[in-house]
Protein backbone atom coordinates (compact mmCIF):
# COMPACT_ATOMS: atom_id res chain seq x y z
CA UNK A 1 0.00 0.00 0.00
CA UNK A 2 1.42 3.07 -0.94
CA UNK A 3 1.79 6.35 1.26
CA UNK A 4 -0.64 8.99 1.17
CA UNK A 5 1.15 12.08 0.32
CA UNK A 6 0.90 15.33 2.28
CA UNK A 7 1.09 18.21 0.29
CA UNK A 8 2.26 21.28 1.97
CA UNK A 9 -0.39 24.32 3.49
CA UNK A 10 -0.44 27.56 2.20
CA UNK A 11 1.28 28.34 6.20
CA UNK A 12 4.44 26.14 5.07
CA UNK A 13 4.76 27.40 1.52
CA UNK A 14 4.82 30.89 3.04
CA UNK A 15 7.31 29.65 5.73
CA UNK A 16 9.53 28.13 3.21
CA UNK A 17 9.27 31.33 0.76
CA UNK A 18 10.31 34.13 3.11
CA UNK A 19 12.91 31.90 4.78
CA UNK A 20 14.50 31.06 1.80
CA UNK A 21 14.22 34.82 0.52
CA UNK A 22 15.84 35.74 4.01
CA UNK A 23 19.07 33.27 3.85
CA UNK A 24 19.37 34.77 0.21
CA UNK A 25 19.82 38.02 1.08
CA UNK A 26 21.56 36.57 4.72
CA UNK A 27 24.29 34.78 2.43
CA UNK A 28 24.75 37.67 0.72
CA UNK A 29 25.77 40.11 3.33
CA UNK A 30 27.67 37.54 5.23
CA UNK A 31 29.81 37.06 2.39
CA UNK A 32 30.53 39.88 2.01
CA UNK A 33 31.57 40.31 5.26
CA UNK A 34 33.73 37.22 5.57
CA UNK A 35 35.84 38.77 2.63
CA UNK A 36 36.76 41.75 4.84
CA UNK A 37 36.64 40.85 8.41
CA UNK A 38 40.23 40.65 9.91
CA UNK A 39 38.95 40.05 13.70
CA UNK A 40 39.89 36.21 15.31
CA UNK A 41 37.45 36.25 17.25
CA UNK A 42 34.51 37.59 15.38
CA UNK A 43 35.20 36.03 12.13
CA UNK A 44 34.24 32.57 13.34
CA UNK A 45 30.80 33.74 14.40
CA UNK A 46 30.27 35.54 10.92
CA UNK A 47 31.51 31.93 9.19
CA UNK A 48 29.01 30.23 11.19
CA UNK A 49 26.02 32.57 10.17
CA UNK A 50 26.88 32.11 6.85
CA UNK A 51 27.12 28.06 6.94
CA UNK A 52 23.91 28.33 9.12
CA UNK A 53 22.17 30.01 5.36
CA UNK A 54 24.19 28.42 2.80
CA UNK A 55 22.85 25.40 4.42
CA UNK A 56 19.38 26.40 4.94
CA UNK A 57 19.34 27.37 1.33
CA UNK A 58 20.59 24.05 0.06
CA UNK A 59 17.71 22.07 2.32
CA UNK A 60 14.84 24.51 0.90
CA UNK A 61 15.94 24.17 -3.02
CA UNK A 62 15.91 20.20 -1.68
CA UNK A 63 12.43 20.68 -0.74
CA UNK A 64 11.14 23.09 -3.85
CA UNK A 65 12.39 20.43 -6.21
CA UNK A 66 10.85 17.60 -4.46
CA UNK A 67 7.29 18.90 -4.21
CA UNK A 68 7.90 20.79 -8.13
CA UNK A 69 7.59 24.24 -5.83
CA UNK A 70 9.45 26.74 -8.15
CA UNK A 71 11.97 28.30 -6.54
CA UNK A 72 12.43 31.73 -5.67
CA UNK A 73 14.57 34.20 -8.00
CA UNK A 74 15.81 35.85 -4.28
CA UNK A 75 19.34 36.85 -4.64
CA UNK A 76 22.71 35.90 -5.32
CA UNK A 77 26.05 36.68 -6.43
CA UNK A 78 24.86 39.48 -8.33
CA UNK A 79 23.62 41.35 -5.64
CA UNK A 80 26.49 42.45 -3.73
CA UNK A 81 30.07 43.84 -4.91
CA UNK A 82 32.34 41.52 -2.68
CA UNK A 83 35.74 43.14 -3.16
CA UNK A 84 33.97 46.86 -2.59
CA UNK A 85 35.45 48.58 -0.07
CA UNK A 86 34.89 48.12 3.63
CA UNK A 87 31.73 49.53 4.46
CA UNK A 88 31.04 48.43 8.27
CA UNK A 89 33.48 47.54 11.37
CA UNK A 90 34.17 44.12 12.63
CA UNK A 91 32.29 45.18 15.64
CA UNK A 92 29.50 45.86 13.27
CA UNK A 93 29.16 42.65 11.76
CA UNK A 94 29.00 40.97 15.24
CA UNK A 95 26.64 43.15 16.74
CA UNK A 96 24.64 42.69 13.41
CA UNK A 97 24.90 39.19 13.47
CA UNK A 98 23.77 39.34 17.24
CA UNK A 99 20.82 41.52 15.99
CA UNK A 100 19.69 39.68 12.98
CA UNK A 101 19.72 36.00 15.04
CA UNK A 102 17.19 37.49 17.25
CA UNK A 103 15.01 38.16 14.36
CA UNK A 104 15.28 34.38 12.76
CA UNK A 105 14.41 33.26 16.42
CA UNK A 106 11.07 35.20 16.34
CA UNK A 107 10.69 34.02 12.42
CA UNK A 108 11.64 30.53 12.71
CA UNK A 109 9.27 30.14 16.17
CA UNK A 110 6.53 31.28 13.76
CA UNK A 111 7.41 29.29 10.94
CA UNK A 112 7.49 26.35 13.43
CA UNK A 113 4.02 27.20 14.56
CA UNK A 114 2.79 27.43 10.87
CA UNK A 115 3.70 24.11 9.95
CA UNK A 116 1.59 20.40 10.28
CA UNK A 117 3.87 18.14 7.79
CA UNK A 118 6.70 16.15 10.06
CA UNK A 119 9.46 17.18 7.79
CA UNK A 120 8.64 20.93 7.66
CA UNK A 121 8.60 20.61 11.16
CA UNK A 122 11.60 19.08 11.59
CA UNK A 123 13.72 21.60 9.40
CA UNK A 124 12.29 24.23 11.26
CA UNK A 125 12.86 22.84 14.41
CA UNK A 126 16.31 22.36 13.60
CA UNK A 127 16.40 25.97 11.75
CA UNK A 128 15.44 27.16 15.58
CA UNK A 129 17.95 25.40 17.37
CA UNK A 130 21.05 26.04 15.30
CA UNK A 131 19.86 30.18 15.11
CA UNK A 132 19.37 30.01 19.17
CA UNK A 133 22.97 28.65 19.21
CA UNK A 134 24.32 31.32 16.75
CA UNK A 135 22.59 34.44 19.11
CA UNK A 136 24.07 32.78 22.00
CA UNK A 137 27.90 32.33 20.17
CA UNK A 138 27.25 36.31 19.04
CA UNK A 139 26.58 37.17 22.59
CA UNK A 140 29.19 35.44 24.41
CA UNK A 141 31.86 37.50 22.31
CA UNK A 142 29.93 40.40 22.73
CA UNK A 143 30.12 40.27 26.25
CA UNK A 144 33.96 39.18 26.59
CA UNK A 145 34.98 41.98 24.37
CA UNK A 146 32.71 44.62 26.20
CA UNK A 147 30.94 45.92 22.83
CA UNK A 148 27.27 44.30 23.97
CA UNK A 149 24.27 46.28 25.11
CA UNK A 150 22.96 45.54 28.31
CA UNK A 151 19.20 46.70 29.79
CA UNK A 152 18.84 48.75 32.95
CA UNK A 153 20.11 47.25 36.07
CA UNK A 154 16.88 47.69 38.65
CA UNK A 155 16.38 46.23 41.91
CA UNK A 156 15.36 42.52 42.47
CA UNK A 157 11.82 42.34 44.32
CA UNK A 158 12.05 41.45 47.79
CA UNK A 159 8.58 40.82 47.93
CA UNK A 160 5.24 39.92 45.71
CA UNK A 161 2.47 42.93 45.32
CA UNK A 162 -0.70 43.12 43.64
CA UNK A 163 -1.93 46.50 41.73
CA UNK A 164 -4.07 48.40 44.19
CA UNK A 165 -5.48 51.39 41.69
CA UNK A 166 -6.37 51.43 38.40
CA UNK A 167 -4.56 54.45 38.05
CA UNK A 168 -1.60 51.94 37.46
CA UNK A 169 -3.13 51.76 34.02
CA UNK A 170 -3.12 55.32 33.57
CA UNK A 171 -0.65 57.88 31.32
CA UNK A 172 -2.62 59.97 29.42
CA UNK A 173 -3.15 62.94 31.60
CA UNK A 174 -0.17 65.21 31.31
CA UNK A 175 -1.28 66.70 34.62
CA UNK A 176 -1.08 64.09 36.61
CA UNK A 177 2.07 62.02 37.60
CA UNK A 178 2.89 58.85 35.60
CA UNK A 179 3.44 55.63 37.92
CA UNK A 180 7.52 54.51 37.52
CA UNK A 181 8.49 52.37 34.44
CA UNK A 182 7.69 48.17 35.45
CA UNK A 183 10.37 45.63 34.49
CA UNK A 184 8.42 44.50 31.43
CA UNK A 185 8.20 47.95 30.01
CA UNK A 186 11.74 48.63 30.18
CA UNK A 187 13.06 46.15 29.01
CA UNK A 188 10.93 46.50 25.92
CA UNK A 189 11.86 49.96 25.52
CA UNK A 190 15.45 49.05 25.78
CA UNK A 191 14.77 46.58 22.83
CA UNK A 192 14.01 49.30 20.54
CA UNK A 193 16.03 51.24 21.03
CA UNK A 194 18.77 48.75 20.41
CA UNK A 195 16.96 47.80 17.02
CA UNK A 196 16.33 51.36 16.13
CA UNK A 197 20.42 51.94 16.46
CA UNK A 198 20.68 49.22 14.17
CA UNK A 199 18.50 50.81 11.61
CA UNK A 200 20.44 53.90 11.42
CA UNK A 201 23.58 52.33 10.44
CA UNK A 202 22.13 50.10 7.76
CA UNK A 203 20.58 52.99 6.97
CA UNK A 204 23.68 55.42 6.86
CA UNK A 205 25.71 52.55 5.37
CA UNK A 206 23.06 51.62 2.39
CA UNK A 207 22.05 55.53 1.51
CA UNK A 208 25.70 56.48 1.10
CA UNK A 209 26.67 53.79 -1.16
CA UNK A 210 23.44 53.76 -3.32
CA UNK A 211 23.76 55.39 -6.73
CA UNK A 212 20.00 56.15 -7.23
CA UNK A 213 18.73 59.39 -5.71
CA UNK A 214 15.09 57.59 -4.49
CA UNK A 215 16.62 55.12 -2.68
CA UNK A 216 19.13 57.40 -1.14
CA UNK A 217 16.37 59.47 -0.18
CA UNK A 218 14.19 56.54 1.67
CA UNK A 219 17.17 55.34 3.04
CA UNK A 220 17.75 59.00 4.76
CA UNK A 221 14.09 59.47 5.92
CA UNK A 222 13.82 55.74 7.14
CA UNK A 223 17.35 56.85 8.95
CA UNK A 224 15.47 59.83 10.60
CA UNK A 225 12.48 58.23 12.16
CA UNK A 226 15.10 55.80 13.53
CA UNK A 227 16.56 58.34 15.42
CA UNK A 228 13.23 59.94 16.39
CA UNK A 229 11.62 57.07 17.89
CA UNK A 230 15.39 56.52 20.02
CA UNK A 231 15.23 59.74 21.37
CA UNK A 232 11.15 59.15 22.67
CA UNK A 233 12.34 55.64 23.94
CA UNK A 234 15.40 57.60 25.85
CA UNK A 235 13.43 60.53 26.63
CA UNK A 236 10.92 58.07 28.50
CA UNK A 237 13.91 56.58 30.65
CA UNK A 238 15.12 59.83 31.49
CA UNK A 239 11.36 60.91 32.80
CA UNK A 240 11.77 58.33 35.49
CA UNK A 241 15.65 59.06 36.36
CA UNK A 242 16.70 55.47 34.76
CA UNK A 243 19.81 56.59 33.14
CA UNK A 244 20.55 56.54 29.27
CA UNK A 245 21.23 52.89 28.09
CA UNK A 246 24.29 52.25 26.64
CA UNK A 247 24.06 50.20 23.10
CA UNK A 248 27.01 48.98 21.20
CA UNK A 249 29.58 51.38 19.36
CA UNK A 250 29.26 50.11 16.42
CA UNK A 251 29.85 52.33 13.22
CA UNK A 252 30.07 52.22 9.28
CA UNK A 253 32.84 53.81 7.19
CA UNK A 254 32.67 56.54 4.66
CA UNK A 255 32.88 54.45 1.59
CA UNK A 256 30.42 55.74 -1.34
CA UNK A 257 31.01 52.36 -3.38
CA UNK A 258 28.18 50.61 -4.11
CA UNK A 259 28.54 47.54 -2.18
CA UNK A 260 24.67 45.62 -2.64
CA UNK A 261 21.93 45.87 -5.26
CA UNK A 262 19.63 48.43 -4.66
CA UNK A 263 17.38 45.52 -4.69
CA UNK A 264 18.91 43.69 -1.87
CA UNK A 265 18.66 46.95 0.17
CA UNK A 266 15.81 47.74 -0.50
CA UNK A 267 14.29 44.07 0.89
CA UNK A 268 16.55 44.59 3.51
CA UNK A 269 14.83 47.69 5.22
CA UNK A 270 11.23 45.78 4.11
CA UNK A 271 12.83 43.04 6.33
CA UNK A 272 13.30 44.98 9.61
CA UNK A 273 10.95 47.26 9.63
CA UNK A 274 8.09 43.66 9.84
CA UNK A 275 10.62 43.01 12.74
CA UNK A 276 10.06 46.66 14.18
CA UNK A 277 6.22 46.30 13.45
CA UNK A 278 6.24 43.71 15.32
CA UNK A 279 8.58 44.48 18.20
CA UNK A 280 6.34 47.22 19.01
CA UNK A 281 3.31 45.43 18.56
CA UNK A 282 4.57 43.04 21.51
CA UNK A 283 5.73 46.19 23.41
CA UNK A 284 2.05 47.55 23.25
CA UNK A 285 0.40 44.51 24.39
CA UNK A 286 2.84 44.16 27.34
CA UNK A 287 2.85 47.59 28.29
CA UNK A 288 0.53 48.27 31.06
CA UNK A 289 0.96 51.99 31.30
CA UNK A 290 -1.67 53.46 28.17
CA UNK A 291 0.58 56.45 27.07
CA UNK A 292 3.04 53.83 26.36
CA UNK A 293 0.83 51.33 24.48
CA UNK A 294 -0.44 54.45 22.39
CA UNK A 295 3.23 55.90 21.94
CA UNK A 296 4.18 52.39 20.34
CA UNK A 297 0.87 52.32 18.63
CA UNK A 298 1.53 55.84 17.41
CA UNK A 299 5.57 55.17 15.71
CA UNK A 300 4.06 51.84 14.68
CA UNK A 301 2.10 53.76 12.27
CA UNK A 302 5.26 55.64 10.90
CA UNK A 303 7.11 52.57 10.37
CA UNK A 304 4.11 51.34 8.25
CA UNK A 305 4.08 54.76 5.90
CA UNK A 306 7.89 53.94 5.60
CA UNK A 307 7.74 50.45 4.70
CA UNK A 308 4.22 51.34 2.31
CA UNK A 309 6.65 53.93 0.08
CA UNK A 310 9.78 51.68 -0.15
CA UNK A 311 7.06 48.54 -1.20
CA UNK A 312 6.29 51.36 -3.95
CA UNK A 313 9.52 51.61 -4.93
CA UNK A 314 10.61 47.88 -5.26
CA UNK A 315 7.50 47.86 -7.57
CA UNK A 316 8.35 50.61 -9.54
CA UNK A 317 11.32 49.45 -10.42
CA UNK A 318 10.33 45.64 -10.49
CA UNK A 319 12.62 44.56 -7.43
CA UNK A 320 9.75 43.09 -4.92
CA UNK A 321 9.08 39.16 -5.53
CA UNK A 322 5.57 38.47 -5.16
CA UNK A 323 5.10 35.56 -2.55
CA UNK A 324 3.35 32.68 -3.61
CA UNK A 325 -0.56 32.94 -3.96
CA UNK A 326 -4.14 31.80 -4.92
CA UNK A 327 -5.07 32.01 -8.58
CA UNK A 328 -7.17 35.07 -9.49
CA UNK A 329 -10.15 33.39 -10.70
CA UNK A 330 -11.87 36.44 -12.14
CA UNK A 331 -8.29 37.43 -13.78
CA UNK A 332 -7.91 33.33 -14.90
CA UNK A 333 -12.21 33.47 -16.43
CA UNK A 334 -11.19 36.87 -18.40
CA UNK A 335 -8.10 35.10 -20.31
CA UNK A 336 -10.28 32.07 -20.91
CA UNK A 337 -13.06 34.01 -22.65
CA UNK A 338 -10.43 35.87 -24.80
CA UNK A 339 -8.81 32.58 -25.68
């Protein structure tokens, strides 16, 4: 008797899509890094990121071929300059690294959750696993060489309380006094503003080594409400005397070459702001204090208008991949009746 085949949900041929369109563009970067990095002790870390996609890659076009899914155009060699001059520090790439494993932890957990078939499962389980591993390598060098961001030391409770007012909840009133910052709220607002500094280097590196003028431009604004939404984040801290986190020192050089497609960059920015979307999606949700939940609520909104104009601009100049979809059946009826 022969085995029932399980064809794959419309969950794990999205999973599969954007992860392989991910590890594209990962594989990408990373090589290019690995051809400039000099540090010992970073350089292993990028090496493993980039064997962590190459592989990934190889197991999806395994998978595409077997169930005749076509694969993905994505990118490749083409889409980065790897003897261009060095664009970021070797600090950079680790505390990029760090950065970009967190968001593969939150997309592979989902990707896990999306899937039914045993051997989707079991790549992304294994996807998860080895990306845990890689944030924790990252953050172990971090820490030894001093360059990794820590959150707000606060005191540990001594004792359990219970909310007593629902004025706890409150935050809207400017004339009345805010309660102090929770544990949960800080550390969410710490976060963000460790993934906003991220944005304004990727941003500073990609506008100043783009040749077209739109994508410098987007690059620039999408650099500004970066900084924007830091200073809010710090402002907030420094309402409730919690002094200024301190986030990597990471920096990019002043190299003008064009080092990646405009393409590639272009997906890349699409690609964090989901992740900052999302991060402040959680922080709203968790946030008990409303002018906190709004604030998020509120930048949310800008990130959205960002990532709206640069979707326009991949289209205009054909660089966004449409994901994998139903047939339009009106569009599919019309051709027919032509035909």
């Amino acid at each position: 008797m022969s085995e029932k085949k399980i064809y794959l949900t419309s969950g794990e041929i999205a999973s599969l899509w954007t992860g392989y369109m991910n590890d594209s563009m990962s594989k990408c970067v990373l090589g290019y890094m690995l051809k400039h990095i000099e540090d010992p002790d970073i350089k292993p870390v990028i090496q493993l990121s980039y064997d962590i996609s190459s592989k990934h890659l190889e197991l999806l076009v395994s998978i595409f071929e077997k169930e005749q899914y076509a694969i993905p155009n994505g990118f490749n060699e083409q889409d980065v300059n790897i003897i261009a001059p060095w664009l970021f520090t070797d600090a950079f790439c680790l505390t990029y690294v760090n950065h970009m494993s967190k968001v593969g932890m939150l997309a592979y957990g989902g990707f896990l959750s999306m899937s039914t078939r045993e051997d989707i499962c079991n790549y992304f389980s294994i996807g998860l696993s080895k990306i845990t591993n890689l944030y924790n390598e990252s953050l172990k060098i971090a820490v030894n060489k001093g360059i990794n961001g820590r959150h707000p030391y606060i005191e540990v409770p001594k004792e359990t309380d219970y909310v007593d007012s629902k004025k706890y909840y409150s935050g809207f009133n400017p004339f009345s006094d805010k309660r102090p910052l929770n544990a949960v709220e800080i550390s969410h607002l710490y976060m963000n503003i460790l993934t906003n500094v991220m944005g304004v280097k990727l941003c500073l590196a990609f506008a100043q080594t783009s040749p077209s003028k739109e994508v410098q431009d987007f690059m620039l604004r999408g650099k500004e409400i970066s900084q924007k939404h830091i200073k809010i984040f710090v402002d907030t801290f420094l309402k409730d005397d919690i002094e200024a986190p301190q986030v990597p020192d990471v920096a990019v050089s002043d190299s003008t070459t064009q080092t990646f497609s405009d393409k590639l960059m272009m997906f890349h920015m699409s690609l964090i702001s989901a992740a900052g979307i999302g991060n402040y999606a959680t922080a709203a949700a968790a946030s008990q204090r409303l002018d906190l939940a709004v604030n998020y609520e509120r930048l949310s909104l800008e990130i959205t208008r960002l990532a709206k104009s640069g979707a326009d601009l991949m289209i205009k100049h054909n660089w966004l991949e449409q994901p994998p979809g139903i047939k339009d059946r009106k569009k599919l009826a019309k051709n027919k009746e032509k035909s």
